[in-house]
PDB file of N, CA and C in Angstrom:
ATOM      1  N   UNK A   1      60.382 -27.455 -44.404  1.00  0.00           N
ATOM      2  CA  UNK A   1      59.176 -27.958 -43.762  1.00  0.00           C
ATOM      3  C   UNK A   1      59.172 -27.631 -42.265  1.00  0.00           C
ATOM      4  N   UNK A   2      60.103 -27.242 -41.621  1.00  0.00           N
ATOM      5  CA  UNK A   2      60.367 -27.780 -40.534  1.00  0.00           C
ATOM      6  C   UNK A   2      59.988 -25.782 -40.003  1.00  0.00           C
ATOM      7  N   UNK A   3      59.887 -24.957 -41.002  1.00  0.00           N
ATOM      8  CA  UNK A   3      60.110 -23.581 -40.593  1.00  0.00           C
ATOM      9  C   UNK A   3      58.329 -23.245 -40.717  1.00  0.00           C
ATOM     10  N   UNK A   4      57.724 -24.364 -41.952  1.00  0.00           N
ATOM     11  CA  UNK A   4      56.397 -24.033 -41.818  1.00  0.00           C
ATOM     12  C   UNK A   4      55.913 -24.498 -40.390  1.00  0.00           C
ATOM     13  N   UNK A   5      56.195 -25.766 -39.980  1.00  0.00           N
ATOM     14  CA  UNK A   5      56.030 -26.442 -39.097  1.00  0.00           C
ATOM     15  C   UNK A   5      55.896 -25.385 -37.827  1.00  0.00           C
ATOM     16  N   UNK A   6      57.474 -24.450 -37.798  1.00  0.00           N
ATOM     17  CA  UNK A   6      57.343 -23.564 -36.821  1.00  0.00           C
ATOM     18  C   UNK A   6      56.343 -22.378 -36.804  1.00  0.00           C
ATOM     19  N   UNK A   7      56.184 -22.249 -37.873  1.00  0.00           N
ATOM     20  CA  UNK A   7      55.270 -20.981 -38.465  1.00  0.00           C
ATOM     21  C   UNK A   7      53.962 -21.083 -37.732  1.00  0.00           C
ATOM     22  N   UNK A   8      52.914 -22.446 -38.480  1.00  0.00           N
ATOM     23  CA  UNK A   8      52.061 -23.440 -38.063  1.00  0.00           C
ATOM     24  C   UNK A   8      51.711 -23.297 -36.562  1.00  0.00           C
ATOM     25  N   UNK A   9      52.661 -23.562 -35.431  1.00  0.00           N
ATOM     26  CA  UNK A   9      52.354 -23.788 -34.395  1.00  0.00           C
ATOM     27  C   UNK A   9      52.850 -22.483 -33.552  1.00  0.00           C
ATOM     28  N   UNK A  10      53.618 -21.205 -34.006  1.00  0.00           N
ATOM     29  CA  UNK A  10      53.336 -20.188 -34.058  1.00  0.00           C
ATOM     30  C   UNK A  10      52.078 -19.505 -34.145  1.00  0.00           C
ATOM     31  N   UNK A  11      51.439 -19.833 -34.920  1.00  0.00           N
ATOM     32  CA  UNK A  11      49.961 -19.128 -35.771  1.00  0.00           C
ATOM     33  C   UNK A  11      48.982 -20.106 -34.371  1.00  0.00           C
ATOM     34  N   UNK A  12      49.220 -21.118 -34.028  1.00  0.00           N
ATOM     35  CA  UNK A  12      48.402 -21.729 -33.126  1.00  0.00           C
ATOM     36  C   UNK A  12      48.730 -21.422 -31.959  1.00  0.00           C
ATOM     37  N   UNK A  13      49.805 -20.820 -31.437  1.00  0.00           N
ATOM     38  CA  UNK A  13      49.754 -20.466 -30.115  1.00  0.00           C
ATOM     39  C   UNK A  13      49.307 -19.244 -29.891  1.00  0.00           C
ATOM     40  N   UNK A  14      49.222 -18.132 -30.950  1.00  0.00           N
ATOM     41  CA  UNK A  14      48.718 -16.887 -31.034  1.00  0.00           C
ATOM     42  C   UNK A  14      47.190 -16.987 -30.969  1.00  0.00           C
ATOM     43  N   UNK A  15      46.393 -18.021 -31.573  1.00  0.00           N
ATOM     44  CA  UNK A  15      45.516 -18.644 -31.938  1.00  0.00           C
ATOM     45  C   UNK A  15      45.073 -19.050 -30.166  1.00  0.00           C
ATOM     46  N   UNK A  16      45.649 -19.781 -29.589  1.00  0.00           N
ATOM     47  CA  UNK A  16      45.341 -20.409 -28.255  1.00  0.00           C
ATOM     48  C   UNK A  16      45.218 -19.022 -27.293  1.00  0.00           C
ATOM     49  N   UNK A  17      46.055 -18.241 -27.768  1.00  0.00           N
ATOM     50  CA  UNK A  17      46.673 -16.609 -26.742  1.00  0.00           C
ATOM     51  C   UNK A  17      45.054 -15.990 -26.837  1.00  0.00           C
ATOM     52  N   UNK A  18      44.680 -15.596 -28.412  1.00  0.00           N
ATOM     53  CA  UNK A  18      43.536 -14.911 -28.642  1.00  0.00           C
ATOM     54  C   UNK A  18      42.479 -15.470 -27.842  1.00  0.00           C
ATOM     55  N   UNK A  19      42.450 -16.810 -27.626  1.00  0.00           N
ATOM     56  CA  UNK A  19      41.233 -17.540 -27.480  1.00  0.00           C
ATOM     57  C   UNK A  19      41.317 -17.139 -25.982  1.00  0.00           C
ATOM     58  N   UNK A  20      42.302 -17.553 -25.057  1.00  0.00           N
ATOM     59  CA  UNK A  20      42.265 -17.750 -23.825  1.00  0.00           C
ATOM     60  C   UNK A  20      42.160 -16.113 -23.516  1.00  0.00           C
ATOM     61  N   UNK A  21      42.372 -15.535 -24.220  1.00  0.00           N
ATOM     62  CA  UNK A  21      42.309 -13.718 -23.591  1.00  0.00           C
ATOM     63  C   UNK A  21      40.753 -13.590 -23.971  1.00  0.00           C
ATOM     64  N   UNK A  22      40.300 -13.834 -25.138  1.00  0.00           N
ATOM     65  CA  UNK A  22      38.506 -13.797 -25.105  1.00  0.00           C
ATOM     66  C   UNK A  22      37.836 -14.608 -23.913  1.00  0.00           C
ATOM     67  N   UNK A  23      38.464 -15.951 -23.523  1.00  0.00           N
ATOM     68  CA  UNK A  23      37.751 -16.405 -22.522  1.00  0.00           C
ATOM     69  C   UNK A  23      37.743 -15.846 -21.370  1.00  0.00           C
ATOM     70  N   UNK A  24      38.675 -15.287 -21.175  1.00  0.00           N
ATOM     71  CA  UNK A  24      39.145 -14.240 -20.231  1.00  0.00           C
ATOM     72  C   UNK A  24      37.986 -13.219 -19.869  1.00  0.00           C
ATOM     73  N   UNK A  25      38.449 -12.250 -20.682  1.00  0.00           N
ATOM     74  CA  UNK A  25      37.001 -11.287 -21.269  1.00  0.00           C
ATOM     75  C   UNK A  25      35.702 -11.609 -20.993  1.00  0.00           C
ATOM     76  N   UNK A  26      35.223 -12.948 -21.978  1.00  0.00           N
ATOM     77  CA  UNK A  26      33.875 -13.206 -21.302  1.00  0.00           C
ATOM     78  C   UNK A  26      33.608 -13.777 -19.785  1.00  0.00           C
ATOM     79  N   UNK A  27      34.587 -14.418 -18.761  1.00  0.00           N
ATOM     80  CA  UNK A  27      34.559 -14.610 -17.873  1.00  0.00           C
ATOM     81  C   UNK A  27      34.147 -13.225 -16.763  1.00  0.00           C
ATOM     82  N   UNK A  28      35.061 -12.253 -16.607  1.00  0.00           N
ATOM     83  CA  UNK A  28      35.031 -11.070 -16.517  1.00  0.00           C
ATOM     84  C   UNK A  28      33.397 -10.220 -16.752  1.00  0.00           C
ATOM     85  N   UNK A  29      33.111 -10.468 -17.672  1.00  0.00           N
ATOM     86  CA  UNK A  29      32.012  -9.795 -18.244  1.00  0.00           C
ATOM     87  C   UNK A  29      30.727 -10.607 -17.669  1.00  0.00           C
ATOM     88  N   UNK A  30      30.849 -12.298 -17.917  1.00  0.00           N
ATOM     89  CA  UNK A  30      29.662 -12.949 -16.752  1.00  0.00           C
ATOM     90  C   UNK A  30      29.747 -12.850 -15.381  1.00  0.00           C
ATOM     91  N   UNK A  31      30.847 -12.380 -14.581  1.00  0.00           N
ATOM     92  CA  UNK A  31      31.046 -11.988 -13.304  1.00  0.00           C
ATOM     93  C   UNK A  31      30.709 -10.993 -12.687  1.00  0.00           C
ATOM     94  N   UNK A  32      30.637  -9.641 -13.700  1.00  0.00           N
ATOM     95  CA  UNK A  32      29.889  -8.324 -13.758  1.00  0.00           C
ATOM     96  C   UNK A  32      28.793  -8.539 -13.745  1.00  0.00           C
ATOM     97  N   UNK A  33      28.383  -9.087 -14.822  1.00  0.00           N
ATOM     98  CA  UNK A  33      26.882  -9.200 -14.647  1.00  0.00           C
ATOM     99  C   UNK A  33      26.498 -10.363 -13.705  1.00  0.00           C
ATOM    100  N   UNK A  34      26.664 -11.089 -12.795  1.00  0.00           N
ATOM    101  CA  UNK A  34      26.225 -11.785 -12.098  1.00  0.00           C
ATOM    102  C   UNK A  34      26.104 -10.750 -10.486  1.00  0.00           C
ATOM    103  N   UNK A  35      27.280  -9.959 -10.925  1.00  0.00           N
ATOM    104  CA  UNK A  35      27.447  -8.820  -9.580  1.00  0.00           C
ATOM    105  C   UNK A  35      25.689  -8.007  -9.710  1.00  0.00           C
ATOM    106  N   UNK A  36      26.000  -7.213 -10.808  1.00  0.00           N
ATOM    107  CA  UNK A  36      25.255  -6.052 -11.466  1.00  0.00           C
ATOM    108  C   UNK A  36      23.682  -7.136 -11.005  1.00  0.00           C
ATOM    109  N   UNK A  37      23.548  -8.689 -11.331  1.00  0.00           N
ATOM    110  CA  UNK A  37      22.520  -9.098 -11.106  1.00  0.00           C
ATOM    111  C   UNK A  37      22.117  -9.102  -9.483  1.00  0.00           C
ATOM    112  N   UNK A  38      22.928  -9.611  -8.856  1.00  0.00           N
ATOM    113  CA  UNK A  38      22.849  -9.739  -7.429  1.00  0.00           C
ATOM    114  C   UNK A  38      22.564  -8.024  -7.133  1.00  0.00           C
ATOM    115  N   UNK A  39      22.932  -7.390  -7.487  1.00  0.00           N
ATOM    116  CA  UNK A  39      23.095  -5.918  -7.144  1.00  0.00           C
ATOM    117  C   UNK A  39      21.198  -5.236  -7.400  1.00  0.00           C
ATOM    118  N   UNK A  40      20.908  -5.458  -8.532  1.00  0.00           N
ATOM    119  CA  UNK A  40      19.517  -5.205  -9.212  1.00  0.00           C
ATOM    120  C   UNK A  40      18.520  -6.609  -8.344  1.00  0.00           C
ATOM    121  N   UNK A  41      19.182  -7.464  -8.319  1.00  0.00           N
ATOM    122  CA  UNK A  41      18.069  -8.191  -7.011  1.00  0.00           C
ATOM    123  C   UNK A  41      17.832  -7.760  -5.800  1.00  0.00           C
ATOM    124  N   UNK A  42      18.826  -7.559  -5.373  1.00  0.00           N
ATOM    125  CA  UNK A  42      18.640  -6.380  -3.369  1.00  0.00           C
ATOM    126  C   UNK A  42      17.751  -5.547  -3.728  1.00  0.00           C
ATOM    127  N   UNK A  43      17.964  -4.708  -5.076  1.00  0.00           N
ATOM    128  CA  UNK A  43      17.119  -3.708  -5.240  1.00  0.00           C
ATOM    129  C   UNK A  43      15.849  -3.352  -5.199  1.00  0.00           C
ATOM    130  N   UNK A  44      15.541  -4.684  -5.632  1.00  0.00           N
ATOM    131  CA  UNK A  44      14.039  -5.050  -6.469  1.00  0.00           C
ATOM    132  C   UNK A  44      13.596  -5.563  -4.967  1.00  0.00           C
ATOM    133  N   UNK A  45      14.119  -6.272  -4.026  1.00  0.00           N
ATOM    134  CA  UNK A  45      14.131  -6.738  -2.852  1.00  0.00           C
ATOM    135  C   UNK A  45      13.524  -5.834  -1.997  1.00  0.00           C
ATOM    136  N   UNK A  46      14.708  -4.633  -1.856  1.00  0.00           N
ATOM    137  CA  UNK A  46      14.331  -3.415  -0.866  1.00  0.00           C
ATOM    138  C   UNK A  46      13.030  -2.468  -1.338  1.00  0.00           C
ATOM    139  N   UNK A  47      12.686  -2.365  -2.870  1.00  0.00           N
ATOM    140  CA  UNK A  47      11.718  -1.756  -3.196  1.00  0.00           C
ATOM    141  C   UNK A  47       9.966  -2.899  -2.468  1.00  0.00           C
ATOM    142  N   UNK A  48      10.489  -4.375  -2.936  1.00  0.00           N
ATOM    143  CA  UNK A  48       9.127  -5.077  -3.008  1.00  0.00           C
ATOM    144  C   UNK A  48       9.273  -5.214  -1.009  1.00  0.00           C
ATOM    145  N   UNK A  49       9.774  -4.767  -0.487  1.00  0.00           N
ATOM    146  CA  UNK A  49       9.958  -4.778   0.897  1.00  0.00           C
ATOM    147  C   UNK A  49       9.189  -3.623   1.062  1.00  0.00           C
ATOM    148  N   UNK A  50       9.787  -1.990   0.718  1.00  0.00           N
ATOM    149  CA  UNK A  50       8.905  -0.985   1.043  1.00  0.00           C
ATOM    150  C   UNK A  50       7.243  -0.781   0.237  1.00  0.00           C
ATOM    151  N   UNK A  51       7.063  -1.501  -0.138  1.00  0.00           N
ATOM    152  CA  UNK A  51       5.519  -1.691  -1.038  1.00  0.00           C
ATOM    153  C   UNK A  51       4.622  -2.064  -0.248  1.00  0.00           C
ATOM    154  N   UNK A  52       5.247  -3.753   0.462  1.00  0.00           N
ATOM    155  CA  UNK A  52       4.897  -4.210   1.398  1.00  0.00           C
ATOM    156  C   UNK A  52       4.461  -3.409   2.628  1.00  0.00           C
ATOM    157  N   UNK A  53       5.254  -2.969   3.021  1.00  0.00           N
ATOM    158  CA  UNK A  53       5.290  -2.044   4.445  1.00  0.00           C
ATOM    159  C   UNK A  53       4.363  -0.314   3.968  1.00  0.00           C
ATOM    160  N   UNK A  54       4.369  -0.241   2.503  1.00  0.00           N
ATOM    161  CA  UNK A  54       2.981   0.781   2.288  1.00  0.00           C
ATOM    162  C   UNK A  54       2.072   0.501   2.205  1.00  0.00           C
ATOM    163  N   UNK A  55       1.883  -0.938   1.959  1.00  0.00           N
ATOM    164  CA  UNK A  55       0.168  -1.516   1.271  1.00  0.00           C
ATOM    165  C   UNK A  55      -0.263  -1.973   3.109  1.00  0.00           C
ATOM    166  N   UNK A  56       1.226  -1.912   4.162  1.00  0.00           N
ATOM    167  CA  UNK A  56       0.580  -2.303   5.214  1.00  0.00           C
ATOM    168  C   UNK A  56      -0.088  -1.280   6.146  1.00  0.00           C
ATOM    169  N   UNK A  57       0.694  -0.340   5.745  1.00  0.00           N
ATOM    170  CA  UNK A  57      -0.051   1.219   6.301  1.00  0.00           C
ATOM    171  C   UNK A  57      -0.923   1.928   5.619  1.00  0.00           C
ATOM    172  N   UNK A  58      -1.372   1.498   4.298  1.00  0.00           N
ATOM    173  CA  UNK A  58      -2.647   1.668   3.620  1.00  0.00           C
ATOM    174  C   UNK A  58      -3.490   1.007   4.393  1.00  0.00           C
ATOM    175  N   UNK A  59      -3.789  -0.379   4.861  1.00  0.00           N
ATOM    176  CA  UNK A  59      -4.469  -1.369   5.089  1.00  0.00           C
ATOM    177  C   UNK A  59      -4.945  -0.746   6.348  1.00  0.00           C
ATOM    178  N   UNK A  60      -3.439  -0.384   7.310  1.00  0.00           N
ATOM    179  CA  UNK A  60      -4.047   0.141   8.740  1.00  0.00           C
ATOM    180  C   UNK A  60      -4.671   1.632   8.924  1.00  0.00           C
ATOM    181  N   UNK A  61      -4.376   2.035   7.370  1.00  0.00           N
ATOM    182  CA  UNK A  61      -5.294   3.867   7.632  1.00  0.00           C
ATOM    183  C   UNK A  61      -6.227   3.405   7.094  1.00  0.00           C
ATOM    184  N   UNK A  62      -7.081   2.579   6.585  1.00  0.00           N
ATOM    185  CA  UNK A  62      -8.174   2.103   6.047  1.00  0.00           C
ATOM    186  C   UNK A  62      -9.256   1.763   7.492  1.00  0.00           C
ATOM    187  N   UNK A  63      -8.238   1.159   7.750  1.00  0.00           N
ATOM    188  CA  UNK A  63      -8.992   0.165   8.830  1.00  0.00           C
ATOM    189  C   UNK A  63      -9.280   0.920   9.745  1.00  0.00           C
ATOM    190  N   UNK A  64      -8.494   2.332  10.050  1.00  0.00           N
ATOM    191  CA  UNK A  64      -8.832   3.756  11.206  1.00  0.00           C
ATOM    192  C   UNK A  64      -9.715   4.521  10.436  1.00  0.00           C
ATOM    193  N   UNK A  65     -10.071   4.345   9.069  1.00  0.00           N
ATOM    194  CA  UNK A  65     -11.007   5.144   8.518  1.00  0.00           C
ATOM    195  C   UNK A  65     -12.113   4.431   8.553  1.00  0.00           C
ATOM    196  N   UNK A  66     -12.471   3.142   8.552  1.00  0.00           N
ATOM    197  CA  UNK A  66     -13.590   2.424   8.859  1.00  0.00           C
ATOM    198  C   UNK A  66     -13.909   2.521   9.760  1.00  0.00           C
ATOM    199  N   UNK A  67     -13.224   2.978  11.140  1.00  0.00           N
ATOM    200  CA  UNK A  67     -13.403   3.082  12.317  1.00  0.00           C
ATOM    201  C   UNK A  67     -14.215   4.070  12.905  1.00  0.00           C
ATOM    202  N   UNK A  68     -13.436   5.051  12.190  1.00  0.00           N
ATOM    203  CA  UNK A  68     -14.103   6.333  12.517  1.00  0.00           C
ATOM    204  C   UNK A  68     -15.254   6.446  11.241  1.00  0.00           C
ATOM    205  N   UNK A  69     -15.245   5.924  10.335  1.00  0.00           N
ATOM    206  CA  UNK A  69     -16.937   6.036   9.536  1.00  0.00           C
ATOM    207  C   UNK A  69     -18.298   5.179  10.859  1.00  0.00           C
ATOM    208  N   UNK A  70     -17.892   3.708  11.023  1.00  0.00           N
ATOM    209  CA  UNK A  70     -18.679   3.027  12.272  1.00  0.00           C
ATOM    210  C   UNK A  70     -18.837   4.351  13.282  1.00  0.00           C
ATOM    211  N   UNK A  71     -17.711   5.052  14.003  1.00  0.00           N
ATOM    212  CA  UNK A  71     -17.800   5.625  15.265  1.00  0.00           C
ATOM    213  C   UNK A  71     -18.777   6.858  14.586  1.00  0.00           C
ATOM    214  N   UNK A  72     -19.089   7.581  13.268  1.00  0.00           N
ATOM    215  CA  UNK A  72     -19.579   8.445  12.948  1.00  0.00           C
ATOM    216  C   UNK A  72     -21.045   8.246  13.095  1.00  0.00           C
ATOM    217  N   UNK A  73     -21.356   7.114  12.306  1.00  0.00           N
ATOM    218  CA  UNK A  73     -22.680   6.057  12.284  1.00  0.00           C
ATOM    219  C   UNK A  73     -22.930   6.234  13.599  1.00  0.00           C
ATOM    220  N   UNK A  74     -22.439   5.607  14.361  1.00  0.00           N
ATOM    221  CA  UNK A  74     -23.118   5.433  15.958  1.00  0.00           C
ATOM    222  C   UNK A  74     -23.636   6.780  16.027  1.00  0.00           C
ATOM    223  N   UNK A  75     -22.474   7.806  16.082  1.00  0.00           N
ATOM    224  CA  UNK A  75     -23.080   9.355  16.730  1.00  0.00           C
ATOM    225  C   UNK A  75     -23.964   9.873  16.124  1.00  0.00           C
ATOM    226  N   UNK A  76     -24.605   8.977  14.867  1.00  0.00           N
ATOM    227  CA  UNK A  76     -25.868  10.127  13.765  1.00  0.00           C
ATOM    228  C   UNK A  76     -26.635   9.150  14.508  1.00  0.00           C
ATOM    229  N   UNK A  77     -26.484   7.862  14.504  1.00  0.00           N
ATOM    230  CA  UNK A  77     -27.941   7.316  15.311  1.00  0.00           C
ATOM    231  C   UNK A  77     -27.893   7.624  16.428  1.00  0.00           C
ATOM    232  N   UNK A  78     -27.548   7.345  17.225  1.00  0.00           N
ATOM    233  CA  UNK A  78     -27.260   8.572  19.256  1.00  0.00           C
ATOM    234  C   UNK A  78     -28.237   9.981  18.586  1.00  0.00           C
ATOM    235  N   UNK A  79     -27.676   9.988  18.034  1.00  0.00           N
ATOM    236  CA  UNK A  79     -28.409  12.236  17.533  1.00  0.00           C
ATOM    237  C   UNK A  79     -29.289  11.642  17.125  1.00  0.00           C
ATOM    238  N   UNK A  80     -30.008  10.651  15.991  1.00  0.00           N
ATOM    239  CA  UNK A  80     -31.250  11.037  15.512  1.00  0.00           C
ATOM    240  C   UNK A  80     -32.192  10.824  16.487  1.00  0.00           C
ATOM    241  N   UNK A  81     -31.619   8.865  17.596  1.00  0.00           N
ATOM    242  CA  UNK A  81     -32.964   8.871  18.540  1.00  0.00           C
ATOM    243  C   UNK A  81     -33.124  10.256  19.697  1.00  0.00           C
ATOM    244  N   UNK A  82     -31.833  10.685  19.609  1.00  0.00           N
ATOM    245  CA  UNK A  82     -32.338  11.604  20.903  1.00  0.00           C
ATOM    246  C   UNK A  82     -33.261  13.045  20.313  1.00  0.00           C
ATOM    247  N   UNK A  83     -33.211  13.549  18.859  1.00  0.00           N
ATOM    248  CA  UNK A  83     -33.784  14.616  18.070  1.00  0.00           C
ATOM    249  C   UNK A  83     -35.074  13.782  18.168  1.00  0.00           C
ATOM    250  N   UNK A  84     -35.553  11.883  18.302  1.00  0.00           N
ATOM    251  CA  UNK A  84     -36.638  11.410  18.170  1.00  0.00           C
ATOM    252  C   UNK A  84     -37.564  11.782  19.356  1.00  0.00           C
ATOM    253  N   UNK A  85     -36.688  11.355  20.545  1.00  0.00           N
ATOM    254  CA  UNK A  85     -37.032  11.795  21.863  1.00  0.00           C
ATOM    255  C   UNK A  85     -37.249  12.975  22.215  1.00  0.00           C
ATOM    256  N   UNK A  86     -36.081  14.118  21.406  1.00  0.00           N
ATOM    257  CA  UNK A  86     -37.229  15.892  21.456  1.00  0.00           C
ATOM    258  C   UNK A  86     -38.384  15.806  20.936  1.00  0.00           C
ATOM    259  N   UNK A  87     -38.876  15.467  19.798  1.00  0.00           N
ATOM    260  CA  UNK A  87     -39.710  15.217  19.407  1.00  0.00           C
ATOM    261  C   UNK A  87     -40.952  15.294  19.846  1.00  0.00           C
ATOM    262  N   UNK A  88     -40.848  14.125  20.600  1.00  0.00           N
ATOM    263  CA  UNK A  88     -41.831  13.321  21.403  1.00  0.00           C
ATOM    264  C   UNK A  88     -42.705  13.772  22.546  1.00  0.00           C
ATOM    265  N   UNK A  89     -41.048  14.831  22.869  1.00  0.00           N
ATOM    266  CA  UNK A  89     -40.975  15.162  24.270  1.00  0.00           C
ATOM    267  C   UNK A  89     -41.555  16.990  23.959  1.00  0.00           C
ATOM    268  N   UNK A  90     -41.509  17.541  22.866  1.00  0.00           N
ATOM    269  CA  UNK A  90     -41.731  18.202  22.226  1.00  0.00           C
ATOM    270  C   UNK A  90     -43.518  17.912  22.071  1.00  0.00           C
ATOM    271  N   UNK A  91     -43.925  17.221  21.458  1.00  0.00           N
ATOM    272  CA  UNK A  91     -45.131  16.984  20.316  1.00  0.00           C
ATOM    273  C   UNK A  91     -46.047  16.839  22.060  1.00  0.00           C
ATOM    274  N   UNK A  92     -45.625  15.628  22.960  1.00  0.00           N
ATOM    275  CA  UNK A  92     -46.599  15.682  24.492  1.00  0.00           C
ATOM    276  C   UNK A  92     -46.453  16.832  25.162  1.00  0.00           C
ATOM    277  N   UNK A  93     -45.542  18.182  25.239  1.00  0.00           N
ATOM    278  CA  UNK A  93     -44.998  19.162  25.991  1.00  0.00           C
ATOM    279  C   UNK A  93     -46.669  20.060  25.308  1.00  0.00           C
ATOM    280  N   UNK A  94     -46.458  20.038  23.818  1.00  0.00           N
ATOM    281  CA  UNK A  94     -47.385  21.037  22.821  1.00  0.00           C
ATOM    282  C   UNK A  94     -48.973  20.052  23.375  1.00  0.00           C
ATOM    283  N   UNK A  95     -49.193  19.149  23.399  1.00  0.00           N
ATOM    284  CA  UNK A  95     -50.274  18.730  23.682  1.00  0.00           C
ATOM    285  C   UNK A  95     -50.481  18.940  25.477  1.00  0.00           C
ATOM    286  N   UNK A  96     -49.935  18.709  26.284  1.00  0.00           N
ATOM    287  CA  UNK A  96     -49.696  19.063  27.665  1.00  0.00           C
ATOM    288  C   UNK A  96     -50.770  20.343  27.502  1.00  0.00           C
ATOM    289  N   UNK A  97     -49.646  21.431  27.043  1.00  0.00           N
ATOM    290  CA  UNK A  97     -50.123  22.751  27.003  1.00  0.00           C
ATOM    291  C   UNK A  97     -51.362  23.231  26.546  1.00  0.00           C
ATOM    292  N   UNK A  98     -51.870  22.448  25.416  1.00  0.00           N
ATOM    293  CA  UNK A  98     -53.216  22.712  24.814  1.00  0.00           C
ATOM    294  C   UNK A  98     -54.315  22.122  25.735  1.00  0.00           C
ATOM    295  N   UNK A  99     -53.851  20.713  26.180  1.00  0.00           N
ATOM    296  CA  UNK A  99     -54.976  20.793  27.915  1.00  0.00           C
ATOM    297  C   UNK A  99     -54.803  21.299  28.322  1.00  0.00           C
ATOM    298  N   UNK A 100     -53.836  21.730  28.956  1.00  0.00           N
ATOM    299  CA  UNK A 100     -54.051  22.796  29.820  1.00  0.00           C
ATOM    300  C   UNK A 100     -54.640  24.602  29.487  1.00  0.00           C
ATOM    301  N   UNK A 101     -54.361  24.646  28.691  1.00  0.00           N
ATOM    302  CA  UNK A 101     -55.155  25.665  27.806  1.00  0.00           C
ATOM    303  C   UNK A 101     -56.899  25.803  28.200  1.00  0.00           C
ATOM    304  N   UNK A 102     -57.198  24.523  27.624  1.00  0.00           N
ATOM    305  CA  UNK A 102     -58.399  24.190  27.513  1.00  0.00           C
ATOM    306  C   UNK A 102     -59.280  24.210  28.318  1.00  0.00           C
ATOM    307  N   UNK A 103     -58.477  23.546  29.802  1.00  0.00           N
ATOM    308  CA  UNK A 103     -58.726  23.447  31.263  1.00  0.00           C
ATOM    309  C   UNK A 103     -59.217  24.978  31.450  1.00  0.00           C
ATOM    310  N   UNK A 104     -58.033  25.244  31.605  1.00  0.00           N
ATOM    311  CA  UNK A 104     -58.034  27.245  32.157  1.00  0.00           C
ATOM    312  C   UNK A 104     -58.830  27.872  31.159  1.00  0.00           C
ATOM    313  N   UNK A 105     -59.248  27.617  30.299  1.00  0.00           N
ATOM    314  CA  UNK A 105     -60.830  28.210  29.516  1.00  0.00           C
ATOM    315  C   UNK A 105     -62.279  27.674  29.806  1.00  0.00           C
ATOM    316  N   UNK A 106     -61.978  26.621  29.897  1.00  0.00           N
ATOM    317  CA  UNK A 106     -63.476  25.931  30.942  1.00  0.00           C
ATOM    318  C   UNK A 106     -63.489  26.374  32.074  1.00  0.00           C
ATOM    319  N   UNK A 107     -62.620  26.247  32.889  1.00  0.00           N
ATOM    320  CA  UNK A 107     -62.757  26.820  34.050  1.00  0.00           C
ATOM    321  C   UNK A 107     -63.247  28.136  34.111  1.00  0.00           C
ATOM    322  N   UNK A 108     -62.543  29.038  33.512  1.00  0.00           N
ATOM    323  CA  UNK A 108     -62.601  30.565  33.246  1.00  0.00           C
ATOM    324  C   UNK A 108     -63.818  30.632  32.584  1.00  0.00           C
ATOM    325  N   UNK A 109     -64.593  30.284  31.963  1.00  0.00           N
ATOM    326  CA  UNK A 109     -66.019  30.426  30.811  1.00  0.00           C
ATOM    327  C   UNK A 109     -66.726  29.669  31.426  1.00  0.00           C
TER     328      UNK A 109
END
């Protein structure tokens, strides 16, 4: 009895050996991956950091392209009133001339 006995608690310390070397193992293996996690978080970190800092230089070439669409606007209205003012200056220049036309034919006839 006394050799099963030894046998027995033989078979259980091999038993305790296996166990504590698997706990081992999985310890090891949740430590990796807690690394590997911390590691894939910076990552995700430094990417959602440079996104940030593109959607902010999207925002500010937007905002220089609105700028210069407004600054474009201004210069077509500047050009159209002043093409209004040839015009004008144009349409009384052509009438000017036709009195005076008219003049220097009465006079002359």
């Amino acid at each position: 009895q006394l050799a099963e006995k030894e046998a027995e608690l033989a078979d259980l310390g091999a038993l305790r050996a296996a166990v504590e070397e698997e706990k081992s193992a999985l310890e090891r293996d949740f430590r990796d991956l807690q690394t590997s996690a911390r590691r894939e978080h910076g990552e995700w970190e430094k990417s959602a950091a440079a996104l940030r800092g593109k959607q902010s230089e999207l925002a500010a070439a937007q905002a220089a392209m609105n700028g210069e669409r407004s600054a474009w606007a201004d210069a077509r209205g500047e050009l159209e009133g002043k093409l209004g003012d040839l015009q004008t200056v144009s349409q009384t220049s052509r009438a000017d001339a036709e009195a005076a036309s008219r003049t220097l034919g009465e006079e002359r006839g």
